[in-house]
PDB file of N, CA and C in Angstrom:
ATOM      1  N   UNK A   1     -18.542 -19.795   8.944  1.00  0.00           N
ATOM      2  CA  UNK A   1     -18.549 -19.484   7.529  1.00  0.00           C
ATOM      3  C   UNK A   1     -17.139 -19.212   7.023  1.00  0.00           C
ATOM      4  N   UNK A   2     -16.128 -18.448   8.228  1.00  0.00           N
ATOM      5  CA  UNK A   2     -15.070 -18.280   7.386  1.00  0.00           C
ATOM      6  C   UNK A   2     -14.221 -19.670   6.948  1.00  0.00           C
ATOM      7  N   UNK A   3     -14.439 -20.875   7.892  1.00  0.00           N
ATOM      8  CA  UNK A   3     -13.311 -21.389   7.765  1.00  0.00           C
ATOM      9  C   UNK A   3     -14.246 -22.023   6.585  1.00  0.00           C
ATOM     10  N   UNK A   4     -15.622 -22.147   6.254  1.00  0.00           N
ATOM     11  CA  UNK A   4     -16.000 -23.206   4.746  1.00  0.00           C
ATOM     12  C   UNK A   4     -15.052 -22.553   3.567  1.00  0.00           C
ATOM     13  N   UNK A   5     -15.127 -20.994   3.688  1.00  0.00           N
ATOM     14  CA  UNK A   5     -14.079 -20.121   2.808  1.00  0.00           C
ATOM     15  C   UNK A   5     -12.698 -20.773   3.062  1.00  0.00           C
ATOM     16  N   UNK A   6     -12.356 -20.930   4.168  1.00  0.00           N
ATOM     17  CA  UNK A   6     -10.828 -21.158   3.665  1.00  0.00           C
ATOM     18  C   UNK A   6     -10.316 -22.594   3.045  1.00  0.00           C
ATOM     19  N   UNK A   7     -11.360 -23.604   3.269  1.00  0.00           N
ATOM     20  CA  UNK A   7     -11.608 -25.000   3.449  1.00  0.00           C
ATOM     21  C   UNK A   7     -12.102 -24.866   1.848  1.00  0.00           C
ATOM     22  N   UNK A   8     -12.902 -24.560   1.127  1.00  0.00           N
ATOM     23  CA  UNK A   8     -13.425 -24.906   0.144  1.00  0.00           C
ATOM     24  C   UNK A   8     -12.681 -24.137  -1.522  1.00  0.00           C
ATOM     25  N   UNK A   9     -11.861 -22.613  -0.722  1.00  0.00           N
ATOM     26  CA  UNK A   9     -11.002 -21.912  -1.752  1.00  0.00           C
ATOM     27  C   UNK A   9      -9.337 -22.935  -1.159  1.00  0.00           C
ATOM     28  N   UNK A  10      -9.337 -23.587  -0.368  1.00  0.00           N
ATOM     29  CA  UNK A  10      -8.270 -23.689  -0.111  1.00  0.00           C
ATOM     30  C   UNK A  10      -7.117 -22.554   0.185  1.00  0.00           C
ATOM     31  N   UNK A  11      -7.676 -21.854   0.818  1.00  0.00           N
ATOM     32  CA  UNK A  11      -7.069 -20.358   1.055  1.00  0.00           C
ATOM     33  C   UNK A  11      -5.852 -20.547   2.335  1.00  0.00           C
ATOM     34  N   UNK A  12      -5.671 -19.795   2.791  1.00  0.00           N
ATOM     35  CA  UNK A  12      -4.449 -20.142   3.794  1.00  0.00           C
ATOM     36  C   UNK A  12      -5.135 -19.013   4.910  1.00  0.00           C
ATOM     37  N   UNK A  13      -4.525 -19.043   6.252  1.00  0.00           N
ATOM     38  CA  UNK A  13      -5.772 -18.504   6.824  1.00  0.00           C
ATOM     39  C   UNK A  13      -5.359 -17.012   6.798  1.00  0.00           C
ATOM     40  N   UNK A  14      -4.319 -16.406   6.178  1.00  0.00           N
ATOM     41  CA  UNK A  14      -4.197 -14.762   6.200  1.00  0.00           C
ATOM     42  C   UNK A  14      -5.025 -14.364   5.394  1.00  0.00           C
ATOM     43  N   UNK A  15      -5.740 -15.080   4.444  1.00  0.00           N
ATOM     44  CA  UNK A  15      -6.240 -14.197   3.403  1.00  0.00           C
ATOM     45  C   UNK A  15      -7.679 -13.844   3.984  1.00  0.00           C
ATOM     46  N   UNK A  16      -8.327 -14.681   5.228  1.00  0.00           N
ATOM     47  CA  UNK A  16      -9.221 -14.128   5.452  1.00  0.00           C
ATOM     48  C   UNK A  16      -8.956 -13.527   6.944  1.00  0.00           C
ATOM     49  N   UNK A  17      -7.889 -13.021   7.657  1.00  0.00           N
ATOM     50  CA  UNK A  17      -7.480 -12.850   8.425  1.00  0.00           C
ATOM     51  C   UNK A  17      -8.148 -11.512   9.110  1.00  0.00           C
ATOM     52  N   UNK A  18      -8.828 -10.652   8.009  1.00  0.00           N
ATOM     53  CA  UNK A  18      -9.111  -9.576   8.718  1.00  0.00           C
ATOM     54  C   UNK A  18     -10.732  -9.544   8.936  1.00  0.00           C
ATOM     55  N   UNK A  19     -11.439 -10.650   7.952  1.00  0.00           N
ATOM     56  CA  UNK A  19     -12.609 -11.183   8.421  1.00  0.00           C
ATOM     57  C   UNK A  19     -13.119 -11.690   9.931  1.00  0.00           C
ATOM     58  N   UNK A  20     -11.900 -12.437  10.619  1.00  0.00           N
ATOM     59  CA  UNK A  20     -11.890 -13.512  11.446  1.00  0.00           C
ATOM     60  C   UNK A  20     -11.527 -12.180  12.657  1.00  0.00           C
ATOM     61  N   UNK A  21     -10.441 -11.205  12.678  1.00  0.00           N
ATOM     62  CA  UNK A  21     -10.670 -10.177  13.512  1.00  0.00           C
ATOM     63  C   UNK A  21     -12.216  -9.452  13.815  1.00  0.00           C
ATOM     64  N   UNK A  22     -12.159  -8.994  12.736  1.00  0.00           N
ATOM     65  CA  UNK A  22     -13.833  -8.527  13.083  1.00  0.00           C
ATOM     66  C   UNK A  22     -15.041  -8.952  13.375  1.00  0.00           C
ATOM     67  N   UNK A  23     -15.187 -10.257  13.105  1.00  0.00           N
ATOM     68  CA  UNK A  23     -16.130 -11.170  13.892  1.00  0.00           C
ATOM     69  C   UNK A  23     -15.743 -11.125  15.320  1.00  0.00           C
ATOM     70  N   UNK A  24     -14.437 -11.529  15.465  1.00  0.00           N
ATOM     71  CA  UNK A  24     -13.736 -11.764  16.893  1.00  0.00           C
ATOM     72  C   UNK A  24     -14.315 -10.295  17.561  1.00  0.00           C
ATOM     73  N   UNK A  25     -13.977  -9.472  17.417  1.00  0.00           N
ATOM     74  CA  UNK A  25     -14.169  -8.214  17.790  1.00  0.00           C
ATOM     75  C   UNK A  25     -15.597  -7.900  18.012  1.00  0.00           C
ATOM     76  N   UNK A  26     -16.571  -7.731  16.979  1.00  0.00           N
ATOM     77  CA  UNK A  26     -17.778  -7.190  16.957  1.00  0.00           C
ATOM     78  C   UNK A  26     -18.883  -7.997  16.615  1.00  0.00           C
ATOM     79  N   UNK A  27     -18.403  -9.601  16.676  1.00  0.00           N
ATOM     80  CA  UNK A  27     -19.387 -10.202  16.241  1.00  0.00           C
ATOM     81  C   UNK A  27     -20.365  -9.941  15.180  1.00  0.00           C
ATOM     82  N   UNK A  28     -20.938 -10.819  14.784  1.00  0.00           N
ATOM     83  CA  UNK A  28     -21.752 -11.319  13.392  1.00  0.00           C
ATOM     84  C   UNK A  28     -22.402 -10.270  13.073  1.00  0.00           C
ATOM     85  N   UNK A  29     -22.849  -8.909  12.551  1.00  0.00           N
ATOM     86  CA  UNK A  29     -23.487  -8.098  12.394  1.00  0.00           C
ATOM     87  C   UNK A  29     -24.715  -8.779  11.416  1.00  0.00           C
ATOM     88  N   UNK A  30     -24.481  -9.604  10.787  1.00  0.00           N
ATOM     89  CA  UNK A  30     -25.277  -9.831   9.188  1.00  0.00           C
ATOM     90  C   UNK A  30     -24.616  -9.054   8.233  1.00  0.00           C
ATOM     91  N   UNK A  31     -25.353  -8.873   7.377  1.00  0.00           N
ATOM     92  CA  UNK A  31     -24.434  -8.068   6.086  1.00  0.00           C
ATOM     93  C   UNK A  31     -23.420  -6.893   6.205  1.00  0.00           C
ATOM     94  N   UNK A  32     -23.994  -6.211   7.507  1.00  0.00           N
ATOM     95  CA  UNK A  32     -22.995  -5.332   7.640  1.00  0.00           C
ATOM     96  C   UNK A  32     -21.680  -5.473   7.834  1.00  0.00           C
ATOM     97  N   UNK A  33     -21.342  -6.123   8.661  1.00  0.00           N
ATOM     98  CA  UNK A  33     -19.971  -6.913   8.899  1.00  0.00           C
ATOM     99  C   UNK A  33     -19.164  -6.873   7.842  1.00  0.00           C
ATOM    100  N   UNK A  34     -19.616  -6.914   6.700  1.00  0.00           N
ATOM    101  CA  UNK A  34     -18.712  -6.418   5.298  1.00  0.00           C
ATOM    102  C   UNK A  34     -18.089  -5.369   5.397  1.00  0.00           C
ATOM    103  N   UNK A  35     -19.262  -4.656   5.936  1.00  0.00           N
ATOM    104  CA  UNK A  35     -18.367  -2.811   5.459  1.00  0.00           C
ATOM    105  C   UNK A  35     -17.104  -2.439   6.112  1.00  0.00           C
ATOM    106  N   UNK A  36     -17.465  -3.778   8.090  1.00  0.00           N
ATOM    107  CA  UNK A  36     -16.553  -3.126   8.524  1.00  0.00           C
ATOM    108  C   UNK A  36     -15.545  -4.005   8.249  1.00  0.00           C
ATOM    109  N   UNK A  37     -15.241  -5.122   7.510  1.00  0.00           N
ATOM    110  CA  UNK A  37     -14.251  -5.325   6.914  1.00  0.00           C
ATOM    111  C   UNK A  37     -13.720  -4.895   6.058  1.00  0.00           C
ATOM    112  N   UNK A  38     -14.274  -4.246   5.021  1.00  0.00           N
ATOM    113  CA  UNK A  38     -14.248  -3.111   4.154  1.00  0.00           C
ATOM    114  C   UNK A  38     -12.899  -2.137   4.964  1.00  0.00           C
ATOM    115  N   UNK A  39     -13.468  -1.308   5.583  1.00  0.00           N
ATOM    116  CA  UNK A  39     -12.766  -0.334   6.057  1.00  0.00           C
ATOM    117  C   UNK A  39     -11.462  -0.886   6.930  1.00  0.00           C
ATOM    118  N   UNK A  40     -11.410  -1.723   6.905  1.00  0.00           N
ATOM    119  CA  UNK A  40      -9.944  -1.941   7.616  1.00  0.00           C
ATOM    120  C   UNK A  40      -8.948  -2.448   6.756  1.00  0.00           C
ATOM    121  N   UNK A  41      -9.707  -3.125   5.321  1.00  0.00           N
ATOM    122  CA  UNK A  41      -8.873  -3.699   4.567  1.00  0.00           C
ATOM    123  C   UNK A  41      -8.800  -2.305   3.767  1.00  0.00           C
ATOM    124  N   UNK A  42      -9.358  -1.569   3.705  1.00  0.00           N
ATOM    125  CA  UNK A  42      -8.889  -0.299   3.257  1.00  0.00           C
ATOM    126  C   UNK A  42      -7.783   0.691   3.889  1.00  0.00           C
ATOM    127  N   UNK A  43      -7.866   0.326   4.918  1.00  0.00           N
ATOM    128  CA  UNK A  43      -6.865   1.443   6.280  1.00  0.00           C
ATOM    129  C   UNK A  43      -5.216   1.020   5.919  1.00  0.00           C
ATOM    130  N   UNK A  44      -5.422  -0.304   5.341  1.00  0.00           N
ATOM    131  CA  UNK A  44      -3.825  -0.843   5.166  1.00  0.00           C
ATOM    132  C   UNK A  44      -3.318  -0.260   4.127  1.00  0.00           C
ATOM    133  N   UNK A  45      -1.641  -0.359   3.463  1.00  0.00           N
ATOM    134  CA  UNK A  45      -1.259   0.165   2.445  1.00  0.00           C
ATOM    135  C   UNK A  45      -1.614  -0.924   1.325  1.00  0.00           C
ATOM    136  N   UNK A  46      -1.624  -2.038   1.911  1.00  0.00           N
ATOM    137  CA  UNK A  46      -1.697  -2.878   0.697  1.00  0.00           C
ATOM    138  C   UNK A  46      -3.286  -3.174   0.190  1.00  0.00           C
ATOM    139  N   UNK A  47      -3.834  -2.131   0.555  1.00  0.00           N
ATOM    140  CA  UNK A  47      -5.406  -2.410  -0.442  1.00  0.00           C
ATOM    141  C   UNK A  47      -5.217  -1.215  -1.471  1.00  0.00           C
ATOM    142  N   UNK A  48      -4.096  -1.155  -1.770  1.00  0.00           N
ATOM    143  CA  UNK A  48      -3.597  -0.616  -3.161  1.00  0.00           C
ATOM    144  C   UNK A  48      -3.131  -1.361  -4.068  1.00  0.00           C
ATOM    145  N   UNK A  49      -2.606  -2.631  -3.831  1.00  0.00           N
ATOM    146  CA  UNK A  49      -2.112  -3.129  -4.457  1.00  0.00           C
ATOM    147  C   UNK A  49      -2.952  -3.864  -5.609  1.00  0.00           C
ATOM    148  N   UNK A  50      -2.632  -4.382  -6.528  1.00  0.00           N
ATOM    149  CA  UNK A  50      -3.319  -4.710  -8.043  1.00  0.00           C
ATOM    150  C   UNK A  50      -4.049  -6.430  -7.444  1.00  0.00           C
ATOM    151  N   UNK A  51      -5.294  -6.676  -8.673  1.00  0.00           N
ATOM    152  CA  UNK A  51      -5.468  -7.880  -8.174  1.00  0.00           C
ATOM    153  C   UNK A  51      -6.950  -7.627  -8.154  1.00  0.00           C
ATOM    154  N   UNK A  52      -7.512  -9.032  -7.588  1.00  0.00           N
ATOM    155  CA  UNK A  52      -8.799  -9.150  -7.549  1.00  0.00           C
ATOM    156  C   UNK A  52      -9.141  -9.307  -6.231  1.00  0.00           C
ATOM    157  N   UNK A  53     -10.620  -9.449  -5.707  1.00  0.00           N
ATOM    158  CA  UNK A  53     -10.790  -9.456  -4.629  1.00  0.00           C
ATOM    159  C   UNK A  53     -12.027 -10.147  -4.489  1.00  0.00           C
ATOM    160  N   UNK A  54     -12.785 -10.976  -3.512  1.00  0.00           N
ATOM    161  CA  UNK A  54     -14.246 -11.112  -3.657  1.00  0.00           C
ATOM    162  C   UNK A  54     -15.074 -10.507  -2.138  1.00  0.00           C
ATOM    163  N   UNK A  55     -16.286  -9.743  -2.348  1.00  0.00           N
ATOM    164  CA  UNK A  55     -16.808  -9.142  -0.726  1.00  0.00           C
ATOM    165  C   UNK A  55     -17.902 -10.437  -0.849  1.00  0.00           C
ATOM    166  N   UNK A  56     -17.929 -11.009   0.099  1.00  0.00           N
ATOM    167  CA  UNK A  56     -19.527 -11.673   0.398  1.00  0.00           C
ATOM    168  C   UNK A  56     -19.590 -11.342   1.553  1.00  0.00           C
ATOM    169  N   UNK A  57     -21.548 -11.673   2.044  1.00  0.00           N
ATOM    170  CA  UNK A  57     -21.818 -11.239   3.120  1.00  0.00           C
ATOM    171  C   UNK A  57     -23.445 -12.039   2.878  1.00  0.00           C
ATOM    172  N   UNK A  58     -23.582 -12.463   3.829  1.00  0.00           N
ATOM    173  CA  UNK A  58     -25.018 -13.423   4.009  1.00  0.00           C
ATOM    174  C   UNK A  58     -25.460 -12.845   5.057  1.00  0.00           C
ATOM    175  N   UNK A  59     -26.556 -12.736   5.198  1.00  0.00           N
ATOM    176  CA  UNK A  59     -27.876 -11.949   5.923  1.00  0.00           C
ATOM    177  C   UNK A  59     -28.852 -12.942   6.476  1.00  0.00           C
ATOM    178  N   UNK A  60     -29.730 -12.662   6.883  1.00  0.00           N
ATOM    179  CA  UNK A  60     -30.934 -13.632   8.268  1.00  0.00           C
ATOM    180  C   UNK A  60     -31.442 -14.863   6.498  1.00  0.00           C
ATOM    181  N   UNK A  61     -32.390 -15.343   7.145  1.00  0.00           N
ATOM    182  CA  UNK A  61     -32.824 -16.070   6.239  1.00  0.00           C
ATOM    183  C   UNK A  61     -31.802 -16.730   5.053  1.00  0.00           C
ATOM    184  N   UNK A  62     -31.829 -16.406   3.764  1.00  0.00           N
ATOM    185  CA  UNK A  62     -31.226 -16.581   3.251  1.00  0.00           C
ATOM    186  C   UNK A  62     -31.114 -15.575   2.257  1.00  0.00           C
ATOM    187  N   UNK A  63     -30.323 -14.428   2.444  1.00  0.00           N
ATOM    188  CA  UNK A  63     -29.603 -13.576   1.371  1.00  0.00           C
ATOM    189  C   UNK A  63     -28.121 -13.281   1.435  1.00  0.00           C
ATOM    190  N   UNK A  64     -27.870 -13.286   0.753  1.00  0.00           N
ATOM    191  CA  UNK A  64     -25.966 -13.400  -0.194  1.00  0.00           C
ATOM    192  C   UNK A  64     -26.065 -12.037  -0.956  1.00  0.00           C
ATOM    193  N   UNK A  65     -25.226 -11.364  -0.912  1.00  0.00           N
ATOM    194  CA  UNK A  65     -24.898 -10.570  -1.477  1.00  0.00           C
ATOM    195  C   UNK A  65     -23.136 -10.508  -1.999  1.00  0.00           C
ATOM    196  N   UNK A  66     -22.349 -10.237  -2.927  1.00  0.00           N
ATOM    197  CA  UNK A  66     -21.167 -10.835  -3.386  1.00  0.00           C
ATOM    198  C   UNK A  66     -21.121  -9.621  -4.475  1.00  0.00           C
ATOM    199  N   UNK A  67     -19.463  -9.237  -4.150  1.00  0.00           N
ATOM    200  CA  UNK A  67     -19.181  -8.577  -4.731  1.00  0.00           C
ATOM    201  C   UNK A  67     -17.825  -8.671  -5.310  1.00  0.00           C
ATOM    202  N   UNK A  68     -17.651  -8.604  -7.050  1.00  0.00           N
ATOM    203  CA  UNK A  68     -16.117  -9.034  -7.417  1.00  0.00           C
ATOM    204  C   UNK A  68     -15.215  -7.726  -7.728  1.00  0.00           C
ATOM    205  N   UNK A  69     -14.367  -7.224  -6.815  1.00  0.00           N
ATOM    206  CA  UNK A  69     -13.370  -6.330  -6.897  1.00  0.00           C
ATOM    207  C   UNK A  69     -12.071  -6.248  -7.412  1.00  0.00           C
ATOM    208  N   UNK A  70     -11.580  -5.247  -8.566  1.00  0.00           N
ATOM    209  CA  UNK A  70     -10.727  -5.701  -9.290  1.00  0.00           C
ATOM    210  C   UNK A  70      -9.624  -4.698  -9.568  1.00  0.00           C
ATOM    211  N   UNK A  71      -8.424  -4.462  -8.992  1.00  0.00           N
ATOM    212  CA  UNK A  71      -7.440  -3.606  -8.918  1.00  0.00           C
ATOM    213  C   UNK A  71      -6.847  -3.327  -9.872  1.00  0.00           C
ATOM    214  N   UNK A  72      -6.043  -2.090 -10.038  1.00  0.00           N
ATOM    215  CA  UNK A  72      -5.289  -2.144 -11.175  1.00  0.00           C
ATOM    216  C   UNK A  72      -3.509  -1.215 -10.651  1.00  0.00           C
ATOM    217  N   UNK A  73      -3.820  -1.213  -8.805  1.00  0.00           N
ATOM    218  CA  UNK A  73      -2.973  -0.929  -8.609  1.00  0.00           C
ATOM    219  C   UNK A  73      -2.675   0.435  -8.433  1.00  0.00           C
TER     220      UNK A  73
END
């Protein structure tokens, strides 16, 4: 899933870089797997910085959940 993200935003692969750790690490949780990307992209200094952000997270069957995050710095 990450690389359809990087393949389809045309992203470069740091931007999902801390996604691709935590899979690596703890494997596929399902939706949860967000949070703990969540919390690490939080642990850094630069999840202060201004800007937008998007959380997705897909679950068994078929549920999506997506969330648009929006900084002000």
């Amino acid at each position: 899933m990450v690389d359809a993200y990087l393949q389809g935003l045309d992203l470069p692969e740091s931007a999902l870089r801390l996604s691709s750790q935590v899979l690596y690490q703890v494997g596929n949780l399902s939706s949860v797997t967000i949070l703990l990307v969540l919390e690490q992209w939080l642990a850094q200094e630069q999840s202060a910085r201004s800007g937008k952000g998007l959380l997705s997270a897909f679950g068994p069957g078929f549920s999506a959940e997506l969330l648009l995050m929006e900084g002000d710095g």
